[in-house]
Every structure is written in C-alpha cells, then in structure tokens.
PDB file of N, CA and C in Angstrom:
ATOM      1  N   UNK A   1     109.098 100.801  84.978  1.00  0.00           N
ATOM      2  CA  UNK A   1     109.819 102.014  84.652  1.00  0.00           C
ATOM      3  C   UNK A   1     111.288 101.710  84.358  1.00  0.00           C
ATOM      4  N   UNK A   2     111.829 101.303  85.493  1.00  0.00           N
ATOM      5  CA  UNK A   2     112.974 100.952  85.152  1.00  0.00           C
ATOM      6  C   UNK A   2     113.345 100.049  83.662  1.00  0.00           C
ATOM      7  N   UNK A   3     112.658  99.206  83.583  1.00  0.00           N
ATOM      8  CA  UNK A   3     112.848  98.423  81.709  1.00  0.00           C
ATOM      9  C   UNK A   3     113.103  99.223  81.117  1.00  0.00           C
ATOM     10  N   UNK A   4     111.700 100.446  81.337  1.00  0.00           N
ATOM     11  CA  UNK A   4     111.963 101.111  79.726  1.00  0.00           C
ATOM     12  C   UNK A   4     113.228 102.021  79.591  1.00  0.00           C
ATOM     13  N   UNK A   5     113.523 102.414  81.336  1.00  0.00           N
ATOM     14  CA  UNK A   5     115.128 102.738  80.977  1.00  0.00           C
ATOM     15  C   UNK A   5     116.157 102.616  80.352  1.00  0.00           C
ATOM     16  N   UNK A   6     115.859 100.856  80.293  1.00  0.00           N
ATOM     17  CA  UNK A   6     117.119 100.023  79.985  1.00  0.00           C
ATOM     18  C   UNK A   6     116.974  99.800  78.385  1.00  0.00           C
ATOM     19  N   UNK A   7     115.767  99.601  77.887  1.00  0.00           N
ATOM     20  CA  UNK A   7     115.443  99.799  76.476  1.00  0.00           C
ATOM     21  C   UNK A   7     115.991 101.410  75.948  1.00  0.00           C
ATOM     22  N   UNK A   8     115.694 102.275  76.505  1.00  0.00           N
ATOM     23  CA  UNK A   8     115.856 103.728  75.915  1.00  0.00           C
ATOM     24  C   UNK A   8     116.980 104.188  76.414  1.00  0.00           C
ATOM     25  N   UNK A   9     118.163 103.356  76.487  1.00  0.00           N
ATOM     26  CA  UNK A   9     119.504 103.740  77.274  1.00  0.00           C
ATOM     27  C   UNK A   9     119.742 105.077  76.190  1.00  0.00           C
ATOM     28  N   UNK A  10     120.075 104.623  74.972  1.00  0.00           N
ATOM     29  CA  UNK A  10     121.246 105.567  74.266  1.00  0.00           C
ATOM     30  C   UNK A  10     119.962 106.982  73.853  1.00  0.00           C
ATOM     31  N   UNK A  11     118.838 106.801  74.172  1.00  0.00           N
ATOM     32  CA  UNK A  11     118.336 108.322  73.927  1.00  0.00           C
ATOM     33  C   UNK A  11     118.086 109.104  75.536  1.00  0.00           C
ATOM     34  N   UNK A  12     118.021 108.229  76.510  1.00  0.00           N
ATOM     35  CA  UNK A  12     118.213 108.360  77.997  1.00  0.00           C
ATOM     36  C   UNK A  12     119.693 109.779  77.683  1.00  0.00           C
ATOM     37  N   UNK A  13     120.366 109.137  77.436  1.00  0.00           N
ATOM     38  CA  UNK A  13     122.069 109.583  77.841  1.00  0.00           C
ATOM     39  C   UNK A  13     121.950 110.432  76.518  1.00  0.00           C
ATOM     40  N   UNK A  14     121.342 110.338  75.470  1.00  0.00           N
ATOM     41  CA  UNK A  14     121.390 111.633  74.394  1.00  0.00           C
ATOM     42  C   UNK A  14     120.459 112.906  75.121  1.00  0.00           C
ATOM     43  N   UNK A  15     119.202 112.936  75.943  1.00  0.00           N
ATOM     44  CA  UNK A  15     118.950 113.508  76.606  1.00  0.00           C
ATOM     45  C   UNK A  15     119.465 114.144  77.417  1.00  0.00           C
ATOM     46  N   UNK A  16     119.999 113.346  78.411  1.00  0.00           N
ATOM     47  CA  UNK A  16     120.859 113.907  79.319  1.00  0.00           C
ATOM     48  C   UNK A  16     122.234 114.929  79.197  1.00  0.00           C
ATOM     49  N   UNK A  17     122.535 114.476  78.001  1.00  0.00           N
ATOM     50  CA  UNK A  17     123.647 115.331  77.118  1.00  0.00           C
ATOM     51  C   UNK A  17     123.154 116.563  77.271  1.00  0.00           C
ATOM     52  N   UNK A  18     121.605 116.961  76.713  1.00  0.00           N
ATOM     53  CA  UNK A  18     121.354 117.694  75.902  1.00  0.00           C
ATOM     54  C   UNK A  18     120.790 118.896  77.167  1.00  0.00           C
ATOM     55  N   UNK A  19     121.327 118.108  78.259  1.00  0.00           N
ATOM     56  CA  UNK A  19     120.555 119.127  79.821  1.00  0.00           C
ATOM     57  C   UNK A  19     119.359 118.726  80.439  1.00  0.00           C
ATOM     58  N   UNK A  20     118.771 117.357  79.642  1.00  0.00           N
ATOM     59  CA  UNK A  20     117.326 117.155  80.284  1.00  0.00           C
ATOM     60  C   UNK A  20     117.098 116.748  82.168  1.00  0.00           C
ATOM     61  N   UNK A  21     116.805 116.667  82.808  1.00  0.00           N
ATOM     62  CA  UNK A  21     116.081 116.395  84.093  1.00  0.00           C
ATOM     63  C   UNK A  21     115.035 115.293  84.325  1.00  0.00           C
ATOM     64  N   UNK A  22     115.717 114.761  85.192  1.00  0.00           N
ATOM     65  CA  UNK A  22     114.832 113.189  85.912  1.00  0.00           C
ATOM     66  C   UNK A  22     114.222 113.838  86.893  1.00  0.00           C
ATOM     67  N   UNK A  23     112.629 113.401  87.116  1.00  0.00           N
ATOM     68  CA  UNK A  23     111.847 113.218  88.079  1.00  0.00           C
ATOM     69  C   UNK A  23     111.449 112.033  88.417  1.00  0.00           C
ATOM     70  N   UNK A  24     111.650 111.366  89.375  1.00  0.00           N
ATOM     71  CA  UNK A  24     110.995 109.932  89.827  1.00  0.00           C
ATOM     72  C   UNK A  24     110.018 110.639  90.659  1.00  0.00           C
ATOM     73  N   UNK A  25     108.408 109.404  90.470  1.00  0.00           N
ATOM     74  CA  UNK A  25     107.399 110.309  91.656  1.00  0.00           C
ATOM     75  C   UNK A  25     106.825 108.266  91.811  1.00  0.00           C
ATOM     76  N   UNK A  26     106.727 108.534  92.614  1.00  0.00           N
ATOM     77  CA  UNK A  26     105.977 106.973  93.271  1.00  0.00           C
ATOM     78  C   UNK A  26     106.258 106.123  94.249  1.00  0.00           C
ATOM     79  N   UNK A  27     106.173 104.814  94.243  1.00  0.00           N
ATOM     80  CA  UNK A  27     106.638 104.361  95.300  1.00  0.00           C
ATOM     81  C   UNK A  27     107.673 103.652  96.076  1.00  0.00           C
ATOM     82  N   UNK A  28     108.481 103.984  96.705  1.00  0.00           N
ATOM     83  CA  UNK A  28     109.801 103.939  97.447  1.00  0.00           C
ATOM     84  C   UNK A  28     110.339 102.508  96.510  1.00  0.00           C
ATOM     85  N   UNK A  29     109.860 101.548  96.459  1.00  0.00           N
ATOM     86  CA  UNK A  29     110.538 100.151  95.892  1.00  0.00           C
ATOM     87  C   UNK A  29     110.446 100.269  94.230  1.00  0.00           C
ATOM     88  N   UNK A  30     109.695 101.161  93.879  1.00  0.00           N
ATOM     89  CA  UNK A  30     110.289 101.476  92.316  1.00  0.00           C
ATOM     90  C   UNK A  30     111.137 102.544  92.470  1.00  0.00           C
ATOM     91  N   UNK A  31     111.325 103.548  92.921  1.00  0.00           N
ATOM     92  CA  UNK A  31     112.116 104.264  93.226  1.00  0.00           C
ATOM     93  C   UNK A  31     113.171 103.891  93.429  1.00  0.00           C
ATOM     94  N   UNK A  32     113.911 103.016  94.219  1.00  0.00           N
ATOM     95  CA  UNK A  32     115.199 102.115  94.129  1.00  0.00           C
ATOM     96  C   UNK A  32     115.354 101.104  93.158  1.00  0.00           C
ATOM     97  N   UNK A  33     114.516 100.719  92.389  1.00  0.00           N
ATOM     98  CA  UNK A  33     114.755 100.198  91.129  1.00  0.00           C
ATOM     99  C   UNK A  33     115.019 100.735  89.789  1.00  0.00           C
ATOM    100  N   UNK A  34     114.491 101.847  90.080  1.00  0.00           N
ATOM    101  CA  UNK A  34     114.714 102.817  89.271  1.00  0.00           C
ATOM    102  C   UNK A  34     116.538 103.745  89.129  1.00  0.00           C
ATOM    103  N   UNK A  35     116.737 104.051  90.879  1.00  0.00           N
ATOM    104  CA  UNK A  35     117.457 104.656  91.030  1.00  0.00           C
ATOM    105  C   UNK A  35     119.159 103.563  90.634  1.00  0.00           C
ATOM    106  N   UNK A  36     118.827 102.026  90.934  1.00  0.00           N
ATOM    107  CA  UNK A  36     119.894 101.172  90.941  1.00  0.00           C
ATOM    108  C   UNK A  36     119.829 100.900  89.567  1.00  0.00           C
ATOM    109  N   UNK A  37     119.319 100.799  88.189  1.00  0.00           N
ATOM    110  CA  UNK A  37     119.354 101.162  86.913  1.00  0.00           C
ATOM    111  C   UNK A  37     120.206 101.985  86.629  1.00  0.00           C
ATOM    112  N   UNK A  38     119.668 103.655  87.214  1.00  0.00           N
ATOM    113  CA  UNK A  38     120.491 104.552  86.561  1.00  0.00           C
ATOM    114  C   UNK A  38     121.795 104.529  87.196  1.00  0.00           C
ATOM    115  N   UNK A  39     122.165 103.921  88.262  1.00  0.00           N
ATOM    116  CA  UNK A  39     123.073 103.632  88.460  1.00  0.00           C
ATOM    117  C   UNK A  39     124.193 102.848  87.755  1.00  0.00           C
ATOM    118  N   UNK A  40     122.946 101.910  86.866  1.00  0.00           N
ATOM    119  CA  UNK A  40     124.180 101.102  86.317  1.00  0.00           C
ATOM    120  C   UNK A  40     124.453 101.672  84.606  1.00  0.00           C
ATOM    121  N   UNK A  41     123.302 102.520  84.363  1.00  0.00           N
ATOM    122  CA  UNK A  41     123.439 103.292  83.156  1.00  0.00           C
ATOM    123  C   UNK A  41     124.449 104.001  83.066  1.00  0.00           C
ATOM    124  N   UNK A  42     124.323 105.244  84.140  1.00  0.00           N
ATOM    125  CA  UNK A  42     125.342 106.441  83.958  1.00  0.00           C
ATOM    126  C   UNK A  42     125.719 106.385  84.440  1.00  0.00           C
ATOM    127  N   UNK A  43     126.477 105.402  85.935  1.00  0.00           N
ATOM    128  CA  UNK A  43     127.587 105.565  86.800  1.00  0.00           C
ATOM    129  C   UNK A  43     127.230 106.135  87.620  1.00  0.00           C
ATOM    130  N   UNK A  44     127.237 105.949  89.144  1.00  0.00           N
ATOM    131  CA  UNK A  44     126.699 106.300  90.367  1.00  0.00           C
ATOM    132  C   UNK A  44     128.030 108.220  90.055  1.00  0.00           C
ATOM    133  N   UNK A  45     128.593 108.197  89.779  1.00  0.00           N
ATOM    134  CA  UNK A  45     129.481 109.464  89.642  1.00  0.00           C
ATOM    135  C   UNK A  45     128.399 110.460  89.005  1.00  0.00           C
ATOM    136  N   UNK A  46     127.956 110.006  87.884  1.00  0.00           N
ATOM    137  CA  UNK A  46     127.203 111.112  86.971  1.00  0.00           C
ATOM    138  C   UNK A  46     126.232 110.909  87.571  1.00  0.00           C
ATOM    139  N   UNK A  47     125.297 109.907  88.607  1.00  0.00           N
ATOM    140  CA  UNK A  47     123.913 110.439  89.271  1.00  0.00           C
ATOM    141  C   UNK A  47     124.101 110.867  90.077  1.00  0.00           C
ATOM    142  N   UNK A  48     125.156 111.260  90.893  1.00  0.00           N
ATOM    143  CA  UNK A  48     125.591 111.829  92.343  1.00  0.00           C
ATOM    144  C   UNK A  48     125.374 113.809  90.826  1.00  0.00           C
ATOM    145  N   UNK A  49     126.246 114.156  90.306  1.00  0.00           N
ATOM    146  CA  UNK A  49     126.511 115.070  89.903  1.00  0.00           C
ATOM    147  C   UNK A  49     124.928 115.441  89.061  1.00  0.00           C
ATOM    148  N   UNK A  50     124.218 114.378  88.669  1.00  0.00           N
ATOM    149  CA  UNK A  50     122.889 115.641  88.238  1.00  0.00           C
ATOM    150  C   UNK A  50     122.546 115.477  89.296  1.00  0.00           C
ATOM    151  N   UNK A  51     122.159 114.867  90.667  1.00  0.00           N
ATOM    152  CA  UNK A  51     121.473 115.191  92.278  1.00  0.00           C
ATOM    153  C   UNK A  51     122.060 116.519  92.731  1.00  0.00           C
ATOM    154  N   UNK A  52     123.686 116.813  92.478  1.00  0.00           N
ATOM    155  CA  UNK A  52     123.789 117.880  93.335  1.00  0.00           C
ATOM    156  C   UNK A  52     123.371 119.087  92.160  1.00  0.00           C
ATOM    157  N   UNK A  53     123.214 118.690  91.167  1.00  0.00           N
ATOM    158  CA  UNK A  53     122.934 120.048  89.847  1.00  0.00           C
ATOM    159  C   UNK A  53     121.108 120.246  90.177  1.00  0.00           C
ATOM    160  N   UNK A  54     120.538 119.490  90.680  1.00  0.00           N
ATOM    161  CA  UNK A  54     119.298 119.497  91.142  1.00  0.00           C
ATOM    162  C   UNK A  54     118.470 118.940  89.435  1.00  0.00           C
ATOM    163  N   UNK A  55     119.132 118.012  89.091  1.00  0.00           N
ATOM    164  CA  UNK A  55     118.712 117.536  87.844  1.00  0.00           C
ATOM    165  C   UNK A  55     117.838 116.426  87.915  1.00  0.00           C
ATOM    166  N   UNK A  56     117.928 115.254  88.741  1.00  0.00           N
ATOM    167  CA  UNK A  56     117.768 114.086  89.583  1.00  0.00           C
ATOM    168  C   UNK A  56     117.109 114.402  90.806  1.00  0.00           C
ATOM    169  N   UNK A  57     115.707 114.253  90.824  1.00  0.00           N
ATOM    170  CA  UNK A  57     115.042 114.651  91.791  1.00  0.00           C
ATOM    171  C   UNK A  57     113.625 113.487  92.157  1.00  0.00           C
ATOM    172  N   UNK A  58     113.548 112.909  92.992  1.00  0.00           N
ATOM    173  CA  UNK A  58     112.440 112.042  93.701  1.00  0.00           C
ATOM    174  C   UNK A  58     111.574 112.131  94.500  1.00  0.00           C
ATOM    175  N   UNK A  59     110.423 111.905  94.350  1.00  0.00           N
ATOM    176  CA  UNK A  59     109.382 112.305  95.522  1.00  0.00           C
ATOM    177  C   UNK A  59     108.724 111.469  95.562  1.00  0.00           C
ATOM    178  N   UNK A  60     109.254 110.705  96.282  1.00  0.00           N
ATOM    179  CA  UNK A  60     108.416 109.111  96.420  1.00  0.00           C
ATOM    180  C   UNK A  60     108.031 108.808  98.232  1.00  0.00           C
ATOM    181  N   UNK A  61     106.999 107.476  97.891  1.00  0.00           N
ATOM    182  CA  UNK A  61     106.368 107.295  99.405  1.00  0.00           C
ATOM    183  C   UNK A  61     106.908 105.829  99.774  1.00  0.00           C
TER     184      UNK A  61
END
C-alpha cells in the first residue's frame, strides 16, 4: 500500500486538494507504514490537520 502511495504522490495531494478522505483498514504494521509515508508525503502538520478534520481515519488490528 504504502508504494503505491509513493508512486501516486502528485494525484494523492491533487486529491486531497480537492477534499478527498483516507481510510486505512488492516493490519497494525501496514498501518504504520502506511501512516510514516504519509508522513513523509504531506508533512506530519497536514496529517495531524485531516485527523482532527476527521479526514484520516484507521481501523486497523
């Protein structure tokens, strides 16, 4: 998951522009691989701010 993040950066962040919403669903160690990506994509600032917009949301085991 995380790869294809890193491949689909600039339509990732054209999305996100555009108001879209992250769901992560699976398991806890992709889930932090996932989450330390978008970290390095959009800046732990802009994933803190779609978490509190309820944009960025995880339900993992």
């Amino acid at each position: 998951m995380q790869d294809v993040l890193v491949v689909k950066k600039a339509e990732l962040i054209d999305w996100l522009e555009q108001g879209a919403c992250l769901y992560i669903c699976g398991s806890l160690n992709m889930a932090k691989a996932v989450d330390a990506t978008l970290q390095e994509i959009l800046g732990i600032e802009q994933l803190h701010t779609l978490r509190k917009a309820g944009r960025y949301r995880r339900d993992v085991y």
